[in-house]
N, C-alpha and C. Protein backbone atom coordinates (compact mmCIF):
# COMPACT_ATOMS: atom_id res chain seq x y z
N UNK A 1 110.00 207.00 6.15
CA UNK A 1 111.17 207.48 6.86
C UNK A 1 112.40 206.69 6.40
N UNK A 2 113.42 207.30 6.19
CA UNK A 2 114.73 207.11 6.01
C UNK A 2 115.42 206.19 7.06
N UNK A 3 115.97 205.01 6.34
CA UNK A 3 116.93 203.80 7.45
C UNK A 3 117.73 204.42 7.75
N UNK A 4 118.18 204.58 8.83
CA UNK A 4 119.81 204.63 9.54
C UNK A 4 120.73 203.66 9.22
N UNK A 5 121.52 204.44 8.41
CA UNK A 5 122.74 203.85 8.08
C UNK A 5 123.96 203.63 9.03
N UNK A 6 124.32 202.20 9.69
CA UNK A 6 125.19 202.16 10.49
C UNK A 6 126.38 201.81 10.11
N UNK A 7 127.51 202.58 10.45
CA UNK A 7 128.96 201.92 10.12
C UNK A 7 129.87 202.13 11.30
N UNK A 8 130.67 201.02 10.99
CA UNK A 8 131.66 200.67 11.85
C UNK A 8 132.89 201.78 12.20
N UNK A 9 133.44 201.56 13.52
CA UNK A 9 134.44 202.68 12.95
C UNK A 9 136.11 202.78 12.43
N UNK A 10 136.20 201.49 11.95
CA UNK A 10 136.75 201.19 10.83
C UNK A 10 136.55 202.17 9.41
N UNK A 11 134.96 201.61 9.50
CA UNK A 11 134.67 202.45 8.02
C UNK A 11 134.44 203.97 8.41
N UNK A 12 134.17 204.73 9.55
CA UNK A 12 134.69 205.84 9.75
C UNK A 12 135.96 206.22 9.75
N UNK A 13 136.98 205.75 9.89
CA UNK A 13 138.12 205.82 9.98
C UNK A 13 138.54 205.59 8.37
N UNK A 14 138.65 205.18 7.33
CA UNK A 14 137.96 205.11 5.97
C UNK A 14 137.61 206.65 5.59
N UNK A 15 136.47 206.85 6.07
CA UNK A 15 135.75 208.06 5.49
C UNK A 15 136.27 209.01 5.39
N UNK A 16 136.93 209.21 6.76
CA UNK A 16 137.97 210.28 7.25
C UNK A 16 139.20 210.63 6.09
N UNK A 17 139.68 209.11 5.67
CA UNK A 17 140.68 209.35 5.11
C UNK A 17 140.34 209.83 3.27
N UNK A 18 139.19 209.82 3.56
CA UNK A 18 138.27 210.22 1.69
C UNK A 18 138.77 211.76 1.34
N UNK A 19 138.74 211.31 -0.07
CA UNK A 19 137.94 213.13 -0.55
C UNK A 19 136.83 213.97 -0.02
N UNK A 20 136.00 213.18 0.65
CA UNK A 20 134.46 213.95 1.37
C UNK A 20 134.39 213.92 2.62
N UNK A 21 135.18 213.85 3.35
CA UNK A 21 135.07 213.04 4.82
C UNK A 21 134.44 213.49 5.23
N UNK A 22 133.38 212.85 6.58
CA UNK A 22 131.90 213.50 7.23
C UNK A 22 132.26 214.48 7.99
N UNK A 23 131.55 214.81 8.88
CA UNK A 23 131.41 216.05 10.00
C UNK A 23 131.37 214.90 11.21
N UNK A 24 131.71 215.06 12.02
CA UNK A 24 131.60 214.07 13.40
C UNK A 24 130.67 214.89 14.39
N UNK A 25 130.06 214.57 15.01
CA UNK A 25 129.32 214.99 15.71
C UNK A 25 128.96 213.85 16.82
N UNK A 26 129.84 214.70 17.89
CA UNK A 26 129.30 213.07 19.10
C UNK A 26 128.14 214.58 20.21
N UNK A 27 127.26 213.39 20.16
CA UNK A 27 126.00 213.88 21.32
C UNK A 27 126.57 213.33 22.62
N UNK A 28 127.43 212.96 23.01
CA UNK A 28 127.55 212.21 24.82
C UNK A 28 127.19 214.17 24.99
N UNK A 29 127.39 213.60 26.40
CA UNK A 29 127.84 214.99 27.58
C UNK A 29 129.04 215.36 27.63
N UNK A 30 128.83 216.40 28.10
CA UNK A 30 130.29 217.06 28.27
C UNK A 30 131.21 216.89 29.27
N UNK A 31 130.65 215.90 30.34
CA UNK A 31 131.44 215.08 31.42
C UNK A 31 131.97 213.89 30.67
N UNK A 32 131.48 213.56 29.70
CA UNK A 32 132.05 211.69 29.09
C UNK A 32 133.15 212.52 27.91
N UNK A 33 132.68 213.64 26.99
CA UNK A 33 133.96 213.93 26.33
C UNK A 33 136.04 214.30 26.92
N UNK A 34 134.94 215.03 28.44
CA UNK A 34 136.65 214.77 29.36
C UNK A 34 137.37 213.87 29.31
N UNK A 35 136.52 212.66 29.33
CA UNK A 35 137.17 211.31 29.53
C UNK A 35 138.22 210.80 27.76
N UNK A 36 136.87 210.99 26.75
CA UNK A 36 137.84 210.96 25.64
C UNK A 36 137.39 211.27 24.67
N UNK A 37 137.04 211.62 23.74
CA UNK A 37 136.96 211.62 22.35
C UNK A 37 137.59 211.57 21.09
N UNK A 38 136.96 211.63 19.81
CA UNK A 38 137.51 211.38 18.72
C UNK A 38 138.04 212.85 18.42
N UNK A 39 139.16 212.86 17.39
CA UNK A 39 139.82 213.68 16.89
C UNK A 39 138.68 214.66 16.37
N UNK A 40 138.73 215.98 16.05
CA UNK A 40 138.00 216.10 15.28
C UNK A 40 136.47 216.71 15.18
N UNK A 41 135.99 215.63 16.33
CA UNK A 41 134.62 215.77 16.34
C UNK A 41 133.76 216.79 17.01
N UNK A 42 132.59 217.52 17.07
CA UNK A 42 131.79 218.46 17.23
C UNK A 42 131.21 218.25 18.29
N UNK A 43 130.97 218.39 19.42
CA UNK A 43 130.45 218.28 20.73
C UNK A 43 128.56 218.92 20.63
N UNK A 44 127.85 218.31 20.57
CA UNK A 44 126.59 218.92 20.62
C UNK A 44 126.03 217.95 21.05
N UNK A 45 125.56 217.59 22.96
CA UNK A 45 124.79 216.99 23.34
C UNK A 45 123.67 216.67 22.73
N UNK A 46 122.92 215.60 22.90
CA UNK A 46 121.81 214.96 22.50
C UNK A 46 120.76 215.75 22.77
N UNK A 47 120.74 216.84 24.31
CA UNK A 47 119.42 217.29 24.52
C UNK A 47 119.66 218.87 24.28
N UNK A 48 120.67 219.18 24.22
CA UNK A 48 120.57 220.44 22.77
C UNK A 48 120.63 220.42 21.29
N UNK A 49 120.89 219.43 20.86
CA UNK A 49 120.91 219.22 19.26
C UNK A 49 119.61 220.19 18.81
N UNK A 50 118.62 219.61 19.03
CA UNK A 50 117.76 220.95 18.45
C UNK A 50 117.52 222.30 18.31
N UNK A 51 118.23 223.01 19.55
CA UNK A 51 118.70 223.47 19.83
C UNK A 51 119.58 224.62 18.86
N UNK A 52 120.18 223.68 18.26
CA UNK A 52 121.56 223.74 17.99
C UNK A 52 121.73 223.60 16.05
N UNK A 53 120.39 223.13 15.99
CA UNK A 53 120.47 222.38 14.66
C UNK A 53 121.15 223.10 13.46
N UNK A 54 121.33 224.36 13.34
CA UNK A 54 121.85 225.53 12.63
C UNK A 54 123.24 225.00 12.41
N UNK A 55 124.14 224.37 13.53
CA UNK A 55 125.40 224.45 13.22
C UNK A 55 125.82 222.91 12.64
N UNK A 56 125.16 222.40 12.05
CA UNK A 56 125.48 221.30 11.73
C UNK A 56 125.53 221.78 9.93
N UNK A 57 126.45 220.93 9.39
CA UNK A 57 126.72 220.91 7.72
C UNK A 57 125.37 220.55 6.66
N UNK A 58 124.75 221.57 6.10
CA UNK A 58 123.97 220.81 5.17
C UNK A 58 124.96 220.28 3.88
N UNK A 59 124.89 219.28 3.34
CA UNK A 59 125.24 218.78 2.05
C UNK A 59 126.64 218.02 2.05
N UNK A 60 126.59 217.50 3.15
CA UNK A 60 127.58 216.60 3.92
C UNK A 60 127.64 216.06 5.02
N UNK A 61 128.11 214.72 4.84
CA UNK A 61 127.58 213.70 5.51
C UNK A 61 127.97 213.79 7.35
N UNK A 62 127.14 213.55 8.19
CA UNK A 62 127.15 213.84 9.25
C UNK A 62 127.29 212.61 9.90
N UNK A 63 128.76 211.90 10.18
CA UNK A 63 128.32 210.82 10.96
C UNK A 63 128.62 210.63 12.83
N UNK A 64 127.27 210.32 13.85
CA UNK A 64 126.99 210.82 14.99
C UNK A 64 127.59 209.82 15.49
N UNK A 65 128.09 209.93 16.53
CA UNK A 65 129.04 209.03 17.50
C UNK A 65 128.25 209.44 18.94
N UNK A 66 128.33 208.51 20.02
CA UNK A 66 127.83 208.41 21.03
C UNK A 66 129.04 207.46 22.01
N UNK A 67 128.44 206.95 22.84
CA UNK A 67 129.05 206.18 23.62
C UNK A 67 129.54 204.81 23.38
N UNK A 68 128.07 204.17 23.03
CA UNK A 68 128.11 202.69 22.39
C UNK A 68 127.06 202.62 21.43
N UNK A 69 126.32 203.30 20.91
CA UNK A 69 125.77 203.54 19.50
C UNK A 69 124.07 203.58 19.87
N UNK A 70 123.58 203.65 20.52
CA UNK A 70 122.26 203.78 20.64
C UNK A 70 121.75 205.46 20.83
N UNK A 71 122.52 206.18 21.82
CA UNK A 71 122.21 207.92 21.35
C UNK A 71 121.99 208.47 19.82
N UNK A 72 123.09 207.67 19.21
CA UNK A 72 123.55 208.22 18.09
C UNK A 72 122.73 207.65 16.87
N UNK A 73 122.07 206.12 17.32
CA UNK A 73 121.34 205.64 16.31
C UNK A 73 120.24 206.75 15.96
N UNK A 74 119.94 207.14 17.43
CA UNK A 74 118.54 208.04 17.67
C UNK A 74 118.69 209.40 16.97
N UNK A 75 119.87 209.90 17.48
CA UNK A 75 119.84 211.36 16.89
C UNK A 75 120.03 211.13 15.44
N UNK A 76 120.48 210.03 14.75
CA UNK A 76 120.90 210.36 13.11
C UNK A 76 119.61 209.89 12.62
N UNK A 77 118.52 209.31 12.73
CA UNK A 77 117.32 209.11 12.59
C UNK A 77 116.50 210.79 12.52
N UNK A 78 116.72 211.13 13.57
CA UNK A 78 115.76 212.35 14.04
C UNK A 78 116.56 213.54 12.77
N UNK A 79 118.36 213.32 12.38
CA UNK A 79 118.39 214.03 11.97
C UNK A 79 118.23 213.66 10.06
N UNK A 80 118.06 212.65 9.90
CA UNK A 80 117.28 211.91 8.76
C UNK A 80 116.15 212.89 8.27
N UNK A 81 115.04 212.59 9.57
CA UNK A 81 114.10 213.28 9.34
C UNK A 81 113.98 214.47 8.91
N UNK A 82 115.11 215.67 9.27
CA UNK A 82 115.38 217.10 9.23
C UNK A 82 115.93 217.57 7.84
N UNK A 83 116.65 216.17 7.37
CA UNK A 83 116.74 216.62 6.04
C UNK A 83 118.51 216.46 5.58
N UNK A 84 118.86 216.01 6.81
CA UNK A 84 120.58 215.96 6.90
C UNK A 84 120.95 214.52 6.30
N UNK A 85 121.98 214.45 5.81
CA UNK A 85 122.56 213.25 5.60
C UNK A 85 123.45 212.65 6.76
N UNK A 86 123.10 211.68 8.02
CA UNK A 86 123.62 211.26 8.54
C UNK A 86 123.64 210.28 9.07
N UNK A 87 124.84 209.66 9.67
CA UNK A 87 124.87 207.89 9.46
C UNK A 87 125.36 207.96 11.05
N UNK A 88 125.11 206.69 12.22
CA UNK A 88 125.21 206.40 13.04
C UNK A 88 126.66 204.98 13.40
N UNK A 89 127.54 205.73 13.93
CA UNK A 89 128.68 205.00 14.47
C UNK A 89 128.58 203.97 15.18
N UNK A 90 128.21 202.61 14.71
CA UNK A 90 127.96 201.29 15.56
C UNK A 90 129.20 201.10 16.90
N UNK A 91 128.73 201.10 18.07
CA UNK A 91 129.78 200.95 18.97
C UNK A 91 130.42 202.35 19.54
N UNK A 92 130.25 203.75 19.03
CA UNK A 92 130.35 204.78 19.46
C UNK A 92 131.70 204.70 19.82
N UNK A 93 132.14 205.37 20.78
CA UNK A 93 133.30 205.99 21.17
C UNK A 93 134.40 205.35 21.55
N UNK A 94 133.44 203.94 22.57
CA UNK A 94 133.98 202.91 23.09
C UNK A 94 134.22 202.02 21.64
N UNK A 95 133.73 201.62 20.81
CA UNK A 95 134.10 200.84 19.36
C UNK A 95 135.67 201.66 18.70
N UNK A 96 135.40 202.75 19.01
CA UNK A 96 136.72 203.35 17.95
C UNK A 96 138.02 203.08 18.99
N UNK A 97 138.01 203.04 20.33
CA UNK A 97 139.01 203.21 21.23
C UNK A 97 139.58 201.31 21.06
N UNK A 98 138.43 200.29 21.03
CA UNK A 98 138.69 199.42 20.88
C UNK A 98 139.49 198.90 19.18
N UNK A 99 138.75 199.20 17.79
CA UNK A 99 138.77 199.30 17.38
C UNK A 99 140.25 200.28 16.31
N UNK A 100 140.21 201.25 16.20
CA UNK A 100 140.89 202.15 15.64
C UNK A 100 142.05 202.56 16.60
N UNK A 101 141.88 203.16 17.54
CA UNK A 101 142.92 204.04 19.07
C UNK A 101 142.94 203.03 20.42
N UNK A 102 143.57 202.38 20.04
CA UNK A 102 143.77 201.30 21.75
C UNK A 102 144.42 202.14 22.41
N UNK A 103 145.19 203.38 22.05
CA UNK A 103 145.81 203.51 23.30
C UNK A 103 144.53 205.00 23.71
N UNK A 104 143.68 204.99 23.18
CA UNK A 104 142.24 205.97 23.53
C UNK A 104 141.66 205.26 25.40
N UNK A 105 141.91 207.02 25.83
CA UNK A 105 141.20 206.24 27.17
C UNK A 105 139.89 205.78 27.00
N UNK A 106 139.38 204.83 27.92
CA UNK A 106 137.95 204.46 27.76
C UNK A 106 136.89 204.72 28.99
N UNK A 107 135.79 205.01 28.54
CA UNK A 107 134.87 205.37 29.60
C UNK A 107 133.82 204.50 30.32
């Protein structure tokens, strides 16, 4: 099985600004995205992702955002397994608000 690749979101914020930039995909709920999220990103809870798996990008990089990085470690693992290229946002939502967007509400 394939390591999960974790990056900061610094280096998401980086990626973004690339020639290839990923697909964002945060798994929270749809009660924690009210509160805030990243620009950008794809809303597909954790317990529909499978669900769901159709609408995600093959052949580009998928990196999963969560809250504080443990949803997201999980789902980019599971989606490792599936065949996707995707990397897990250390610190999730709350890391980028600290990190990248201070003036990002926090949850």
């Amino acid at each position: 099985m394939a390591e999960v690749l974790g990056i900061t979101p610094k280096q998401l914020e980086a990626m973004l600004r690339g020639d290839d930039p990923p697909a964002i995909v945060d798994v929270r709920e749809p009660w924690e995205t009210e509160i805030c999220s990243i620009e950008g990103s794809h809303l597909i809870p954790m317990s529909s992702l499978p669900q769901r798996l159709q609408e995600l990008p093959r052949g580009r990089t998928i990196a999963v955002v969560c809250h504080a990085g443990m949803r997201s470690y999980q789902v980019a693992a599971w989606l490792l397994g599936q065949g996707l290229d995707a990397v897990s946002v250390a610190g999730g939502v709350d890391g980028w608000a600290c990190e990248v967007d201070p003036t990002m509400k926090r949850d």
